[in-house]
C-alpha atoms as a PDB file:
ATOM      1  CA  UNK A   1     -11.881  10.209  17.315  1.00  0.00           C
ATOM      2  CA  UNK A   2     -13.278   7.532  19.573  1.00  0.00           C
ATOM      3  CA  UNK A   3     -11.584   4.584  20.276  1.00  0.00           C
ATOM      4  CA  UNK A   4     -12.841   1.056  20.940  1.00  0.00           C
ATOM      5  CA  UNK A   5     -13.204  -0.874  24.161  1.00  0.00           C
ATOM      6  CA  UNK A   6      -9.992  -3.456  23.871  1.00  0.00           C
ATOM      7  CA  UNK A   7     -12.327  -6.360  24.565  1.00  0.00           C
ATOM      8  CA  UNK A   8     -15.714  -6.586  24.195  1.00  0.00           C
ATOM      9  CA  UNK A   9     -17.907  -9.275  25.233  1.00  0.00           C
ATOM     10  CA  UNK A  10     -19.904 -11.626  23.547  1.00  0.00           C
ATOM     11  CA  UNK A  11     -22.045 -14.307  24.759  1.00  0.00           C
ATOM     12  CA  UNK A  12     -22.725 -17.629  23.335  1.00  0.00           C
ATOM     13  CA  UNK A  13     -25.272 -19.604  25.385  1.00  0.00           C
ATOM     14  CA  UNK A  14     -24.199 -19.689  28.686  1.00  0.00           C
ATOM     15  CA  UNK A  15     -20.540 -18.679  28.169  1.00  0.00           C
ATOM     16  CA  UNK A  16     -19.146 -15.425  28.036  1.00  0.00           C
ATOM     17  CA  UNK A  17     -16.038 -15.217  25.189  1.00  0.00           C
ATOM     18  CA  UNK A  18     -13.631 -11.976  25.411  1.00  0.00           C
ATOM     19  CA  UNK A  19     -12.681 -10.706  21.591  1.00  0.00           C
ATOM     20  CA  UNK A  20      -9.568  -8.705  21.214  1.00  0.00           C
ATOM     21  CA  UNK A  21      -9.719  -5.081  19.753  1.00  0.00           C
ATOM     22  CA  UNK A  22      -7.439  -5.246  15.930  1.00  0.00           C
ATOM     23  CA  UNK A  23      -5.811  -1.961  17.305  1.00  0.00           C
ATOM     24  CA  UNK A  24      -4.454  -4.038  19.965  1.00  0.00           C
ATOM     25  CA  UNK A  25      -3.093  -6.495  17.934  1.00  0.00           C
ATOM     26  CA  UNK A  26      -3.633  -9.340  20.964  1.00  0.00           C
ATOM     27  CA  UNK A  27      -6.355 -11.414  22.274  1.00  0.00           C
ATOM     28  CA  UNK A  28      -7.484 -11.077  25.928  1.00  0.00           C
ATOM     29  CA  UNK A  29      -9.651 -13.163  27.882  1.00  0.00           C
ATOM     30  CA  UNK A  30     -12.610 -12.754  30.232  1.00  0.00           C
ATOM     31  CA  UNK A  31     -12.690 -14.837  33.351  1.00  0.00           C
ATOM     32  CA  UNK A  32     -13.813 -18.115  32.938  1.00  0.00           C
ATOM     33  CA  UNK A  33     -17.715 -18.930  33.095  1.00  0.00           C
ATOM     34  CA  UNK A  34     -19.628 -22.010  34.700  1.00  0.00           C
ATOM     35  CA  UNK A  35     -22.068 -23.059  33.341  1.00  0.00           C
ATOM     36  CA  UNK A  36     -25.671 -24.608  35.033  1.00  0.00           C
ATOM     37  CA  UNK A  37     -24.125 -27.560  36.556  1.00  0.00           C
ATOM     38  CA  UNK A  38     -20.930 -25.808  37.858  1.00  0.00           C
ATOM     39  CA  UNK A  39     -18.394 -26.700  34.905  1.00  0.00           C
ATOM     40  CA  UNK A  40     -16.124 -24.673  33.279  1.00  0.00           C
ATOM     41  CA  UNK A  41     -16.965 -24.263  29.422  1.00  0.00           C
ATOM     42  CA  UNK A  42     -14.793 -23.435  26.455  1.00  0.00           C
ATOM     43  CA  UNK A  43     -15.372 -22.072  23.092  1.00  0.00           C
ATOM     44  CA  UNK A  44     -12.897 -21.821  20.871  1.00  0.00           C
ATOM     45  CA  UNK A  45     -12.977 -19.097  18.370  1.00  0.00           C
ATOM     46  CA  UNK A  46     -10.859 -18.168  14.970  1.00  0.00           C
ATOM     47  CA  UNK A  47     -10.630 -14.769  13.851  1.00  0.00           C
ATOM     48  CA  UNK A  48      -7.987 -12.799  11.820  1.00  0.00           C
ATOM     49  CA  UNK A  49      -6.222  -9.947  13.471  1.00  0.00           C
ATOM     50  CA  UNK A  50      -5.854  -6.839  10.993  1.00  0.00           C
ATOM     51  CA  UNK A  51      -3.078  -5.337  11.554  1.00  0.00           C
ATOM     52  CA  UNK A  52      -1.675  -1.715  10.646  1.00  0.00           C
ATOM     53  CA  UNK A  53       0.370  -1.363   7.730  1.00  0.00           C
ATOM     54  CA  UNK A  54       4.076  -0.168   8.698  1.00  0.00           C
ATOM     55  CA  UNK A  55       4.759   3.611   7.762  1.00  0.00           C
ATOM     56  CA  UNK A  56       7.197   6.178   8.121  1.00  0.00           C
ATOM     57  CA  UNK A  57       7.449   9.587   7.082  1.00  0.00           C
ATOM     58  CA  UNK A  58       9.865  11.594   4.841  1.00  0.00           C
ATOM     59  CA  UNK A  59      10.457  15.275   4.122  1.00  0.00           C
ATOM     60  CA  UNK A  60      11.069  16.513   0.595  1.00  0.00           C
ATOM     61  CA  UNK A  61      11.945  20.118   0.117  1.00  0.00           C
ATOM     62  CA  UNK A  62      12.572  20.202  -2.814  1.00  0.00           C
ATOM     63  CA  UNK A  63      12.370  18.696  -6.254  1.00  0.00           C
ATOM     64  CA  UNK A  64      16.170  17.666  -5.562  1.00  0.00           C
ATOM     65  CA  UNK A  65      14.713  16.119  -2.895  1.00  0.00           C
ATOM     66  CA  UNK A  66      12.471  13.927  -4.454  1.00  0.00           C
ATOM     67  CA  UNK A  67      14.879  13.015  -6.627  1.00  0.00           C
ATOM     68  CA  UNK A  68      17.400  11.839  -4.299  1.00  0.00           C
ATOM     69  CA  UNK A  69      14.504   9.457  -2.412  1.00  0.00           C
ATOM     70  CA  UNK A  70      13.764   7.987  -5.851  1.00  0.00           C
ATOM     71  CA  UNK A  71      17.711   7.091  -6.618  1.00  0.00           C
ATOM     72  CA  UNK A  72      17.941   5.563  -3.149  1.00  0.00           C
ATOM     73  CA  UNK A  73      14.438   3.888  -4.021  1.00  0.00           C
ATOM     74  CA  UNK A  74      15.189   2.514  -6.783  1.00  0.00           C
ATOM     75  CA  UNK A  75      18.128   0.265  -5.528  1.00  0.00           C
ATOM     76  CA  UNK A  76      15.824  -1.788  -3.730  1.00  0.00           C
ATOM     77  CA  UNK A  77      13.012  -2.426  -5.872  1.00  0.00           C
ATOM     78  CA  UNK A  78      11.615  -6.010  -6.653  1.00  0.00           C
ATOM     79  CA  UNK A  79       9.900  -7.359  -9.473  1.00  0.00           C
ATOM     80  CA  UNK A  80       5.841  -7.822  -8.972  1.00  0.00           C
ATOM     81  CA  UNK A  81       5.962  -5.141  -6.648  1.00  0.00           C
ATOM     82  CA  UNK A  82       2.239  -2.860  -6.812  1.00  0.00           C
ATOM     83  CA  UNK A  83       3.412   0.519  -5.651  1.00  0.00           C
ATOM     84  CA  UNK A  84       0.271   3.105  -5.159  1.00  0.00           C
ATOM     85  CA  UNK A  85       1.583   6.874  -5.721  1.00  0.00           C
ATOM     86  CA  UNK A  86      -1.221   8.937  -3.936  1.00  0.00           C
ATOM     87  CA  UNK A  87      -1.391  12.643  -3.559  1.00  0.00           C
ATOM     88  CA  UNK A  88      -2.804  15.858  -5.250  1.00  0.00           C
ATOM     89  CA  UNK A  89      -2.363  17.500  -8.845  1.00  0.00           C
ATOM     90  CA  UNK A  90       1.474  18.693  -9.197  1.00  0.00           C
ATOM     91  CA  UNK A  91       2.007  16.962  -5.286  1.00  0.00           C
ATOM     92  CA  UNK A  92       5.068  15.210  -7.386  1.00  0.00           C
ATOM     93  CA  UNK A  93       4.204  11.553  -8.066  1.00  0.00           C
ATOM     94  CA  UNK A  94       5.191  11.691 -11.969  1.00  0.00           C
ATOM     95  CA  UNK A  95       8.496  13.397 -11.194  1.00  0.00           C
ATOM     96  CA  UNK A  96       8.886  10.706  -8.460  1.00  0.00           C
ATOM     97  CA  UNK A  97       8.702   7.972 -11.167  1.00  0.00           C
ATOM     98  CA  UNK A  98      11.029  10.064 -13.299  1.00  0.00           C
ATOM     99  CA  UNK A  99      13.253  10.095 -11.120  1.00  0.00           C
ATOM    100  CA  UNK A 100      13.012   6.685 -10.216  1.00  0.00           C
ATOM    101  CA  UNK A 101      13.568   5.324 -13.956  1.00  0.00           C
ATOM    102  CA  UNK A 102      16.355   7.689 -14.487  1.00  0.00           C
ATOM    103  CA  UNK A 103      18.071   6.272 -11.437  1.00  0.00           C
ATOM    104  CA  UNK A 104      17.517   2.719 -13.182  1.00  0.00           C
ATOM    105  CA  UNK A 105      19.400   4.049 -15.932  1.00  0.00           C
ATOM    106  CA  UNK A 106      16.539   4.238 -18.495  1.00  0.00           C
ATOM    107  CA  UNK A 107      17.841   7.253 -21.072  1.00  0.00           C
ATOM    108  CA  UNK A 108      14.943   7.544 -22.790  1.00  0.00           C
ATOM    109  CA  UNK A 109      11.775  10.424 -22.571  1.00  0.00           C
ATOM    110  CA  UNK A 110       9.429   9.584 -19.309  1.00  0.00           C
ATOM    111  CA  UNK A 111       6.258  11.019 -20.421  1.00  0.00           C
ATOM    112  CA  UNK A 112       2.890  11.049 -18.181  1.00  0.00           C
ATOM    113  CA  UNK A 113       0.687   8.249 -19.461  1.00  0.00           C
ATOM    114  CA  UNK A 114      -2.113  10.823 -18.226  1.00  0.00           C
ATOM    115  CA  UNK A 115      -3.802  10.188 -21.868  1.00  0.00           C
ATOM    116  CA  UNK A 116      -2.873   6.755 -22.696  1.00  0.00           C
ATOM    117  CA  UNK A 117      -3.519   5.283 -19.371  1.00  0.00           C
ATOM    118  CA  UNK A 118      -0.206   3.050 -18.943  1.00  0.00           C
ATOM    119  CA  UNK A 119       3.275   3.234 -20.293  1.00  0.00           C
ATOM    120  CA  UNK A 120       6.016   0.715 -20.488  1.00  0.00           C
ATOM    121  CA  UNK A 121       9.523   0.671 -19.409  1.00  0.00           C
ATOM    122  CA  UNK A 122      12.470  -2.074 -19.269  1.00  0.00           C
ATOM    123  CA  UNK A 123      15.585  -0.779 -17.194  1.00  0.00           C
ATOM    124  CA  UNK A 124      18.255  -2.328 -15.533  1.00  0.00           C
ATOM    125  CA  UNK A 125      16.614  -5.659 -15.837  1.00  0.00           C
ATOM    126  CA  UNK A 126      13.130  -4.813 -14.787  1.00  0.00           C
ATOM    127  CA  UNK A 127       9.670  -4.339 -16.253  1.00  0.00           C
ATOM    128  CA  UNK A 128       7.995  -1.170 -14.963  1.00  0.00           C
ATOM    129  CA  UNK A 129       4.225  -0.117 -15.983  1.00  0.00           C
ATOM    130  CA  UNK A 130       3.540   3.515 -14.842  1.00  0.00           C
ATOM    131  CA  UNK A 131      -0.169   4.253 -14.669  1.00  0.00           C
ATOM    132  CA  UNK A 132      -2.278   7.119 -14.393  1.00  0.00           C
ATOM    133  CA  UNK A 133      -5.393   6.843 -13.541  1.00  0.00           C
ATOM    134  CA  UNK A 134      -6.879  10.225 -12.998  1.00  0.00           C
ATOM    135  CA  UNK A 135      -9.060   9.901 -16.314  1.00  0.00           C
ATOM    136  CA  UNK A 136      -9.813   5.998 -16.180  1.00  0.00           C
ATOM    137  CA  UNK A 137     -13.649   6.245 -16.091  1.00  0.00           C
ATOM    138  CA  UNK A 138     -14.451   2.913 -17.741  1.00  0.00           C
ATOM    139  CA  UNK A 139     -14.539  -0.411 -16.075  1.00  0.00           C
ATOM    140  CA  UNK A 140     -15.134  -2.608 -19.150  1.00  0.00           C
ATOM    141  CA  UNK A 141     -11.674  -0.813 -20.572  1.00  0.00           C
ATOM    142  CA  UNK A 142      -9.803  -2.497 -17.739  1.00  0.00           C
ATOM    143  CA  UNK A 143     -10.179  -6.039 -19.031  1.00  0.00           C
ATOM    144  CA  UNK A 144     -10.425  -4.848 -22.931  1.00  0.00           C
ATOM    145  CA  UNK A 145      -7.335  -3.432 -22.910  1.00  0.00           C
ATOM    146  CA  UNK A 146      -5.470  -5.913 -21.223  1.00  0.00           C
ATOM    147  CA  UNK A 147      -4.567  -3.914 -17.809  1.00  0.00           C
ATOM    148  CA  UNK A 148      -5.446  -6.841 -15.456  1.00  0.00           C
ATOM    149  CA  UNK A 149      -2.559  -8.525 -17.188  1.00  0.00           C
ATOM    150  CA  UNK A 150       0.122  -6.470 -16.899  1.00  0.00           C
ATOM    151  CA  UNK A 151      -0.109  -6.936 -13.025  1.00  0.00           C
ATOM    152  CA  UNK A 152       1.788 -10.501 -13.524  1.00  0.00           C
ATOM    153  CA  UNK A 153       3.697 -10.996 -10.820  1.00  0.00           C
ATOM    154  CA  UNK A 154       7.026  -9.900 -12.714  1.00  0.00           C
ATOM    155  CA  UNK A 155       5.883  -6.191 -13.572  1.00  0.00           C
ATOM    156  CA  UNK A 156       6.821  -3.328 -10.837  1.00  0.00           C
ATOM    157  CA  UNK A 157       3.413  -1.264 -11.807  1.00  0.00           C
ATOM    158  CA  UNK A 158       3.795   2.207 -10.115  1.00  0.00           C
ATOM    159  CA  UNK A 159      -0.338   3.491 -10.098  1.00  0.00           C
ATOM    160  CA  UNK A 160      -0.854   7.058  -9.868  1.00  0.00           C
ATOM    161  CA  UNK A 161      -4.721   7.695  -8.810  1.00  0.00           C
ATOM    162  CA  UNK A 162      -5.308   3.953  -8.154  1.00  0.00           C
ATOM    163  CA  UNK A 163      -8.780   4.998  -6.201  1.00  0.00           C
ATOM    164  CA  UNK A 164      -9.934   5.662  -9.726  1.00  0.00           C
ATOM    165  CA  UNK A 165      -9.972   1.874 -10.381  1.00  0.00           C
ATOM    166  CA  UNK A 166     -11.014   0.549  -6.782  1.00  0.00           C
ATOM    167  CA  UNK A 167     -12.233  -3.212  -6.623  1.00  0.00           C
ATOM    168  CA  UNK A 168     -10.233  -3.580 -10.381  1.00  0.00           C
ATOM    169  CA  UNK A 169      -6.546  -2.802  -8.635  1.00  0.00           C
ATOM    170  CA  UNK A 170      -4.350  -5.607  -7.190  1.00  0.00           C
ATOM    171  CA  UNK A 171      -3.934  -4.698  -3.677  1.00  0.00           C
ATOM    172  CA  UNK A 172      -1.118  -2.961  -2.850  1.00  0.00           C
ATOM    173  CA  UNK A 173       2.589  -3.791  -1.375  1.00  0.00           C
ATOM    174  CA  UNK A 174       3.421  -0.823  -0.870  1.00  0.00           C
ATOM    175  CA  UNK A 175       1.629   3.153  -1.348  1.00  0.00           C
ATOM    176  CA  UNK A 176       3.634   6.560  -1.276  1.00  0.00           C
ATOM    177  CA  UNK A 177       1.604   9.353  -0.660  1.00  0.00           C
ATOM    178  CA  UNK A 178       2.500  12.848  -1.077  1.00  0.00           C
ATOM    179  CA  UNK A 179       0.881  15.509   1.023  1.00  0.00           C
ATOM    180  CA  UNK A 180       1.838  19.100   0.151  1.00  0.00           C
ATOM    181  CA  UNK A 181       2.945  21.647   3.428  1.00  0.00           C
ATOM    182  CA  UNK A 182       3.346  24.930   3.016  1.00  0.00           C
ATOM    183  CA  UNK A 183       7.155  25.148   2.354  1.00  0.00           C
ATOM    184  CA  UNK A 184       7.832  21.868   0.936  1.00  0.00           C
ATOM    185  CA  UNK A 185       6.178  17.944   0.529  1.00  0.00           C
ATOM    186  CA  UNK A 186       5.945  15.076   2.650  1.00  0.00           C
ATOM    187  CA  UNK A 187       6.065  11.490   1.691  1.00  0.00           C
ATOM    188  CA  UNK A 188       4.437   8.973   3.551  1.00  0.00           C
ATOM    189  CA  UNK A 189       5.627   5.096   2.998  1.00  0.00           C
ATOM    190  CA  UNK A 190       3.359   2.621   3.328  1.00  0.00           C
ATOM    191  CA  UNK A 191       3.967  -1.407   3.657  1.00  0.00           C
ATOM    192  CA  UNK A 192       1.164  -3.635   3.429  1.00  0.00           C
ATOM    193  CA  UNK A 193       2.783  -7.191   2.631  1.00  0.00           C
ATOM    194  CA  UNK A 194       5.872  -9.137   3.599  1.00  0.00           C
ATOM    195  CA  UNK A 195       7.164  -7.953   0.404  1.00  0.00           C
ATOM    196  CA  UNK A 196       6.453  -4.532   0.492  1.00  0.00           C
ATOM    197  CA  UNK A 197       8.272  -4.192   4.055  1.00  0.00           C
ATOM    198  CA  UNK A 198      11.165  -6.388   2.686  1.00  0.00           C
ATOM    199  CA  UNK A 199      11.464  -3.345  -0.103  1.00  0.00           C
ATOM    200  CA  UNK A 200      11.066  -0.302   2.546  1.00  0.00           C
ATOM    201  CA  UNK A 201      13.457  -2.234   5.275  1.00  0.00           C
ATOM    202  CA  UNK A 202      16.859  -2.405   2.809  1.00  0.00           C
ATOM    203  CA  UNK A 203      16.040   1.282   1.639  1.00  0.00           C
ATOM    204  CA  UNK A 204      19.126   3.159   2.342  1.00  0.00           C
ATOM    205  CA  UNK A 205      19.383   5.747   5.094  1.00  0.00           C
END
């Protein structure tokens, strides 16, 4: 894959303005530039920087595994959290959210809402909403049946297949994606906001 020139140039008149590459994640700047009568100019710019969203990698090889990551999860989750479970059919996000209940003490039956779109969980003090998505089709059922509201700022909502509802999601604090080797899975853990790093930085070794 090609990568970008760290600073590219751009000219405004008869200055010459450096812009910083996002995969830097720092501005540089050109020399200066005179303009006709010999003075130096300035042009102030304001731009966001994008930055990458903090990751690391874990090996599950087994379901035992998976269900150890989910207990150790589960002791530092925080309400309002929007957790994106990504991977393929059977890559292990439902047992993952199993798991992860189970370790928040709820006793009851975990079923896959693959049917009924969302189910609804209290445990240990916390409101979780566990979709799948993998058979949401309809964009006018996302506000009819009251979805947009269960992302409230107090819910944990764990999505599975949250590409199925893209520009109708919240954006994400943090995403788990599960990518299937040949001898076992690997989890990848994503952080995208101040709180989703807060979550992934007290997660126990």
């Amino acid at each position: 894959m090609a990568f970008r020139q760290p600073l590219q140039q751009m000219r405004f008149g008869g200055f010459k303005v450096g812009i910083a590459d996002a995969h830097r994640l720092k501005s540089e700047r050109s020399a200066p530039c005179l303009d006709a009568r010999g003075k130096r100019g300035v042009i102030r710019l304001r731009y966001s920087i994008l930055h990458e969203p903090n990751h690391s990698r874990i090996n599950l090889p087994d379901e035992a595994a998976t269900t150890a990551f989910a207990a150790r999860f589960a002791r530092v989750l925080l309400p309002g959290l929007v957790i994106y479970l990504r991977g393929n059919l059977g890559a292990g996000k439902t047992t993952l959210v199993r798991a992860l209940l189970q370790a928040l003490g709820y006793a009851g039956r975990v079923k896959s809402p693959t049917y009924t779109l969302v189910e609804r969980y209290e445990a240990d003090g916390l409101h979780l909403r566990h979709f799948d998505l993998y058979r949401f089709r309809d964009a006018e059922e996302w506000e009819g049946s009251g979805f947009r509201d269960e992302f409230d700022g107090r819910n944990i909502c764990l999505v599975e297949w949250p590409e199925q509802a893209a520009g109708l999601l919240p954006p994400a604090d943090i995403s788990l994606t599960f990518e299937m080797l040949q001898d076992e899975r690997e989890l990848m853990l994503h952080a995208y906001t101040d709180a989703g790093q807060k979550c992934l930085n007290a997660l126990p070794a």
